[in-house]
C-alpha atoms as a PDB file:
ATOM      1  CA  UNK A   1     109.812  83.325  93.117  1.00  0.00           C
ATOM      2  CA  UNK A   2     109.220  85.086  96.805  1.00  0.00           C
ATOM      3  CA  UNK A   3     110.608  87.582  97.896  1.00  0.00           C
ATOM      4  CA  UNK A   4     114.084  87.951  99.363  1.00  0.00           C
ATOM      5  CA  UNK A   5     113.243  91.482 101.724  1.00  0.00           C
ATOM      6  CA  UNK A   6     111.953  90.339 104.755  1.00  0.00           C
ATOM      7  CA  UNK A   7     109.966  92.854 105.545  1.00  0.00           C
ATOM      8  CA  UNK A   8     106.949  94.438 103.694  1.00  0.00           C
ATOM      9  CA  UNK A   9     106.401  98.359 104.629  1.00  0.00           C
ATOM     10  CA  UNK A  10     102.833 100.051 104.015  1.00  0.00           C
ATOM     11  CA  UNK A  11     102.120 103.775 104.223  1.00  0.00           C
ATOM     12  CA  UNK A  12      99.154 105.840 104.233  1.00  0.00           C
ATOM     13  CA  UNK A  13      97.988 109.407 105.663  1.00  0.00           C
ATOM     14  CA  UNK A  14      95.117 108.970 108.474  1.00  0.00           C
ATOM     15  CA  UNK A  15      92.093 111.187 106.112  1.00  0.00           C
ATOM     16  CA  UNK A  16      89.085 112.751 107.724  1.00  0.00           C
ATOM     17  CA  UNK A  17      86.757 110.164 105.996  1.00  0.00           C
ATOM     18  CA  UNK A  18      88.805 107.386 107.814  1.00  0.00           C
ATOM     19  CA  UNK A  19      87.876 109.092 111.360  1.00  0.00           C
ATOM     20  CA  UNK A  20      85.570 108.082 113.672  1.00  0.00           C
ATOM     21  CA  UNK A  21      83.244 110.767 115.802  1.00  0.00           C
ATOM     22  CA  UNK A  22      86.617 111.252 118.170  1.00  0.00           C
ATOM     23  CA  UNK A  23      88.977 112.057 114.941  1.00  0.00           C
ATOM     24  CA  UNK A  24      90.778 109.648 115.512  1.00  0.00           C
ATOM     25  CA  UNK A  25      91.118 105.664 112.724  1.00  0.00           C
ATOM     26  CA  UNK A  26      87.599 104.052 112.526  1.00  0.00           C
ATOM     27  CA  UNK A  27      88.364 100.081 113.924  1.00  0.00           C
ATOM     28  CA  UNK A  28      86.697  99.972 109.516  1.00  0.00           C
ATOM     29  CA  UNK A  29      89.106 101.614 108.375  1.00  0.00           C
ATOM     30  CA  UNK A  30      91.785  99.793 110.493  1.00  0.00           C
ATOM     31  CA  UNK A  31      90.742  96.415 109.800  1.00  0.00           C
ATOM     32  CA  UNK A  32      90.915  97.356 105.713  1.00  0.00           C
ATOM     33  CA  UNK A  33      94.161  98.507 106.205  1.00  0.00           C
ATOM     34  CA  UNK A  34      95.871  95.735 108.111  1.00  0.00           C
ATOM     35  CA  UNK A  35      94.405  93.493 105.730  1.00  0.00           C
ATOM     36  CA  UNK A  36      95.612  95.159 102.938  1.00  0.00           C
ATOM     37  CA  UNK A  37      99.059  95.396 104.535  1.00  0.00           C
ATOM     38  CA  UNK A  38      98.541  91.500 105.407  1.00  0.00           C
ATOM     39  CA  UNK A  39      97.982  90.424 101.530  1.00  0.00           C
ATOM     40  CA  UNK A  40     100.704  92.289 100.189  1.00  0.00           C
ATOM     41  CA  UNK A  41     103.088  90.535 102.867  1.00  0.00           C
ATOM     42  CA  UNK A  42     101.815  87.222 101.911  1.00  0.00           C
ATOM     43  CA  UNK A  43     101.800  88.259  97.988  1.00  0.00           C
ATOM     44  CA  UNK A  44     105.302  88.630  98.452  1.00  0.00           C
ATOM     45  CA  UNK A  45     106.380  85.823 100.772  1.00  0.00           C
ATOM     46  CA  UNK A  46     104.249  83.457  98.657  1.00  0.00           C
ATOM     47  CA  UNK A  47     105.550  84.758  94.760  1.00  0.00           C
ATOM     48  CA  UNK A  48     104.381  86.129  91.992  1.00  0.00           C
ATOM     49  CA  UNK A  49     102.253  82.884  91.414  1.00  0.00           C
ATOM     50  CA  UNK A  50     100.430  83.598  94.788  1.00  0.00           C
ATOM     51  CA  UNK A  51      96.970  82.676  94.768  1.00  0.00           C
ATOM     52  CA  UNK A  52      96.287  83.261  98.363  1.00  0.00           C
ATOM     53  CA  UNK A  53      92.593  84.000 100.179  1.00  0.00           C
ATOM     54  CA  UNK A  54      92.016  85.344 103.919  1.00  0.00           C
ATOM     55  CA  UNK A  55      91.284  82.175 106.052  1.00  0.00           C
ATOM     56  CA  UNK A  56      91.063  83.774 109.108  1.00  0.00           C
ATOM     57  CA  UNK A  57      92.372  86.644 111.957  1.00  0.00           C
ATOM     58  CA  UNK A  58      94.278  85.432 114.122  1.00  0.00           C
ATOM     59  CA  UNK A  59      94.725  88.262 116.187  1.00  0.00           C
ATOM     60  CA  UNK A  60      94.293  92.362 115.929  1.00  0.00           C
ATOM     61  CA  UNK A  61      95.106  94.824 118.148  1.00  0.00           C
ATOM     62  CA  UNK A  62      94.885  98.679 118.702  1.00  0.00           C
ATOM     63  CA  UNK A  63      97.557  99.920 120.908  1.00  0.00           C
ATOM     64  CA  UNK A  64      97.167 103.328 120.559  1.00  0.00           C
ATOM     65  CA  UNK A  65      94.290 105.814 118.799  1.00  0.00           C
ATOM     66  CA  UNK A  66      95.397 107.260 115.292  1.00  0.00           C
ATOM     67  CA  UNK A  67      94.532 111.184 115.093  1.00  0.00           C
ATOM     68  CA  UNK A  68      93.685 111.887 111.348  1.00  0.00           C
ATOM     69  CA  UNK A  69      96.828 113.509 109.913  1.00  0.00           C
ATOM     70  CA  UNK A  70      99.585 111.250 110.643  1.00  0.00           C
ATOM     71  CA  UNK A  71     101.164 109.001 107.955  1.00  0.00           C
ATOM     72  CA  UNK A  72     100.981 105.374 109.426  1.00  0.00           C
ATOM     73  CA  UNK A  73     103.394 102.696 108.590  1.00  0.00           C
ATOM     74  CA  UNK A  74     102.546  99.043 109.170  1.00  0.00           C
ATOM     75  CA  UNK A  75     105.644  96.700 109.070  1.00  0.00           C
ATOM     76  CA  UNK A  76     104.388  93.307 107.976  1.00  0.00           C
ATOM     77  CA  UNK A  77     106.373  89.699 107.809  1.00  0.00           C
ATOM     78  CA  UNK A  78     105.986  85.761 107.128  1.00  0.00           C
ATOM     79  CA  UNK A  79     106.720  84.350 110.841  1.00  0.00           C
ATOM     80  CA  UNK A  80     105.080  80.974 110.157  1.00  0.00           C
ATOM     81  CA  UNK A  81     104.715  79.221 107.231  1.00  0.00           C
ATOM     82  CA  UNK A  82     103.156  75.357 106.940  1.00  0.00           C
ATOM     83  CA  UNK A  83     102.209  73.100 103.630  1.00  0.00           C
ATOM     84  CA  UNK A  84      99.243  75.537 102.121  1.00  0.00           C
ATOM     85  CA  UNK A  85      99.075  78.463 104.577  1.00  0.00           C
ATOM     86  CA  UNK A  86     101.159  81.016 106.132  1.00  0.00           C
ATOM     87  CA  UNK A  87     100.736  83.580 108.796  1.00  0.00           C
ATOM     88  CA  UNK A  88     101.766  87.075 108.867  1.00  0.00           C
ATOM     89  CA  UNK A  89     102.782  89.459 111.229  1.00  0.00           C
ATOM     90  CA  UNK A  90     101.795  93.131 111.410  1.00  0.00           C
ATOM     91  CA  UNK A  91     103.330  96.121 113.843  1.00  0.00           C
ATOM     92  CA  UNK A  92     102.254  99.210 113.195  1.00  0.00           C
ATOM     93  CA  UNK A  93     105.461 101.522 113.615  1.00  0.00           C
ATOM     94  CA  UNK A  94     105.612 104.229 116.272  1.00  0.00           C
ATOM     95  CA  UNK A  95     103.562 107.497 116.085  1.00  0.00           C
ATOM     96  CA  UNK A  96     105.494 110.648 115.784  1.00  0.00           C
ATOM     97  CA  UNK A  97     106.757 111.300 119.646  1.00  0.00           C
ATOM     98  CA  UNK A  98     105.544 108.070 121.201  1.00  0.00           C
ATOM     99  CA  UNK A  99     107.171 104.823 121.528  1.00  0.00           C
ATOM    100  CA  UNK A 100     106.030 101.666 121.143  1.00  0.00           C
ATOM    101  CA  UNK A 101     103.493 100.296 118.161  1.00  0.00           C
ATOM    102  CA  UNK A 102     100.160 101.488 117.454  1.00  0.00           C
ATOM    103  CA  UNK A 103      98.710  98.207 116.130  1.00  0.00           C
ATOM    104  CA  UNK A 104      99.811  94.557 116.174  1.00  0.00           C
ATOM    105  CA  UNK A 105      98.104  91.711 113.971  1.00  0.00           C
ATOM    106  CA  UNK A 106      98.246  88.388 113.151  1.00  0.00           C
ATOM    107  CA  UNK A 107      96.359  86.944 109.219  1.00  0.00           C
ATOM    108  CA  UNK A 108      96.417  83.618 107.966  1.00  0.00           C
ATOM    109  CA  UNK A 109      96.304  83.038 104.823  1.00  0.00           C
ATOM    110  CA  UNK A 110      95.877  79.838 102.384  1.00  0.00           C
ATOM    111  CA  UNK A 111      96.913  79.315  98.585  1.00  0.00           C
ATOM    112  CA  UNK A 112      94.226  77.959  96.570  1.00  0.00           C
ATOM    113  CA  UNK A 113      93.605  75.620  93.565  1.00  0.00           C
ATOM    114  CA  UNK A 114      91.259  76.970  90.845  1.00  0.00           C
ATOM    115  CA  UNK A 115      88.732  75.000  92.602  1.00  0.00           C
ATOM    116  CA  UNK A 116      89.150  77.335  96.036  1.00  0.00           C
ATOM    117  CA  UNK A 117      90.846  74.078  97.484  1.00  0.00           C
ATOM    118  CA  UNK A 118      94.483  74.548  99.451  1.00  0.00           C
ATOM    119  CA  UNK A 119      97.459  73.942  97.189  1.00  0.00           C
ATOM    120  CA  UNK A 120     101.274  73.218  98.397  1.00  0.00           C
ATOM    121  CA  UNK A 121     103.163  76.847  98.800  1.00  0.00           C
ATOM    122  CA  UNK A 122     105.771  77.062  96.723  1.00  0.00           C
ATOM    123  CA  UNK A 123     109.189  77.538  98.072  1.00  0.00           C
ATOM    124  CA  UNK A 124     110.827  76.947 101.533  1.00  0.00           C
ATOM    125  CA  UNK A 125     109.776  78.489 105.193  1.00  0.00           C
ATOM    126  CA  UNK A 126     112.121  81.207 106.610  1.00  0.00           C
ATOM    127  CA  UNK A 127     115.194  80.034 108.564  1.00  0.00           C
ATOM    128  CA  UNK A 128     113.777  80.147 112.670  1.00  0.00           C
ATOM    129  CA  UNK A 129     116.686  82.620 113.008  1.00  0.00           C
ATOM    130  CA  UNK A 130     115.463  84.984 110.647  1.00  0.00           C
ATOM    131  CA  UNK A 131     112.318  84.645 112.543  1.00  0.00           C
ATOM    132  CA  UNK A 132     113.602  85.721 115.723  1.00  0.00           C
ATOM    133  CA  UNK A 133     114.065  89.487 117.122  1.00  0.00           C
ATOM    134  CA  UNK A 134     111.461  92.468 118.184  1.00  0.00           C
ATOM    135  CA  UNK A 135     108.719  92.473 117.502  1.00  0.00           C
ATOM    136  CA  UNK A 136     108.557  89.299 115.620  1.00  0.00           C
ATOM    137  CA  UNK A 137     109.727  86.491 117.744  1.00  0.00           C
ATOM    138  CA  UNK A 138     107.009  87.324 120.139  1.00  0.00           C
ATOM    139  CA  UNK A 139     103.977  87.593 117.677  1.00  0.00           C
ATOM    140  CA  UNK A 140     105.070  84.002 116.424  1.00  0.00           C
ATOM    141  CA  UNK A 141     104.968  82.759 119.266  1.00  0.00           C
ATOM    142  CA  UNK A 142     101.335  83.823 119.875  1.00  0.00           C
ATOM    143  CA  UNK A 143     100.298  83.093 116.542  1.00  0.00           C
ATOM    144  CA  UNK A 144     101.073  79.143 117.317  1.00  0.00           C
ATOM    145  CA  UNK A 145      99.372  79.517 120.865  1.00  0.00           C
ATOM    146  CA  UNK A 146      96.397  80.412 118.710  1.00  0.00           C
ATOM    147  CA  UNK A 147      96.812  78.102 116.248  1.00  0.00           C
ATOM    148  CA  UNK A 148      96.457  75.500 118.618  1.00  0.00           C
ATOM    149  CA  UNK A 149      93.733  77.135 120.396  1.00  0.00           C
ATOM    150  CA  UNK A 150      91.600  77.488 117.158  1.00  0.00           C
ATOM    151  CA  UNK A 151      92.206  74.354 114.734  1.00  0.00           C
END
């Protein structure tokens, strides 16, 4: 059955190993992380029967360098969801004394068959109103612009 929160929330302290030569996140280390974040959004909008694989990156951006020693948090969501795929948001929360997000993302994702071939979703799409508000409404929106742009 999926999940009910709407949000998934994913923490981790910024080490020295996961610097680059300026001390601040390696893009590596950044890209492993949002996709970790990414899966265990879509684990949980899809249900404990998820089956899901990466099918592509829609989008990923750094907004701000990460010094090592801050905890990060990356606030991920379903914002789009069609037959055998769904996309998911990611916003990396504010950095201690700044304002707006660090990072923003955008994964797709696809349930597969045993065979690796796309299989039905379970379950129903989000309302569109529970879709809507900062900072969601806006990566949905850009997620279908690039839907369109790369099918």
């Amino acid at each position: 059955m999926p999940s009910n929160d709407i949000e998934t929330l994913t923490h981790r302290l910024v080490l020295p190993r996961d610097a680059n030569h300026h001390g601040t996140l390696y893009a590596g280390v950044l890209l492993s992380l949002a996709l970790e974040a990414g899966y265990a959004t879509a684990y949980r909008a899809a249900g404990a029967s998820a089956n899901l694989v990466l099918k592509r990156v829609l989008d990923l951006r750094c907004l701000e360098p990460v010094p090592v020693g801050n905890v990060i948090e990356i606030r991920g969501r379903e914002i789009y969801r069609a037959r055998a795929h769904l996309i998911i948001g990611l916003v990396g929360s504010p950095l201690f004394g700044r304002t707006g997000p660090w990072l923003d993302a955008l994964m797709q994702f696809v349930q597969v068959d045993e065979s690796g071939r796309p299989e039905p979703l379970m379950g129903e799409p989000l309302a569109e109103g529970l879709i809507q508000g900062t900072p969601w409404d806006s990566l949905r929106d850009r997620a279908i612009k690039l839907l369109a742009i790369r099918s």
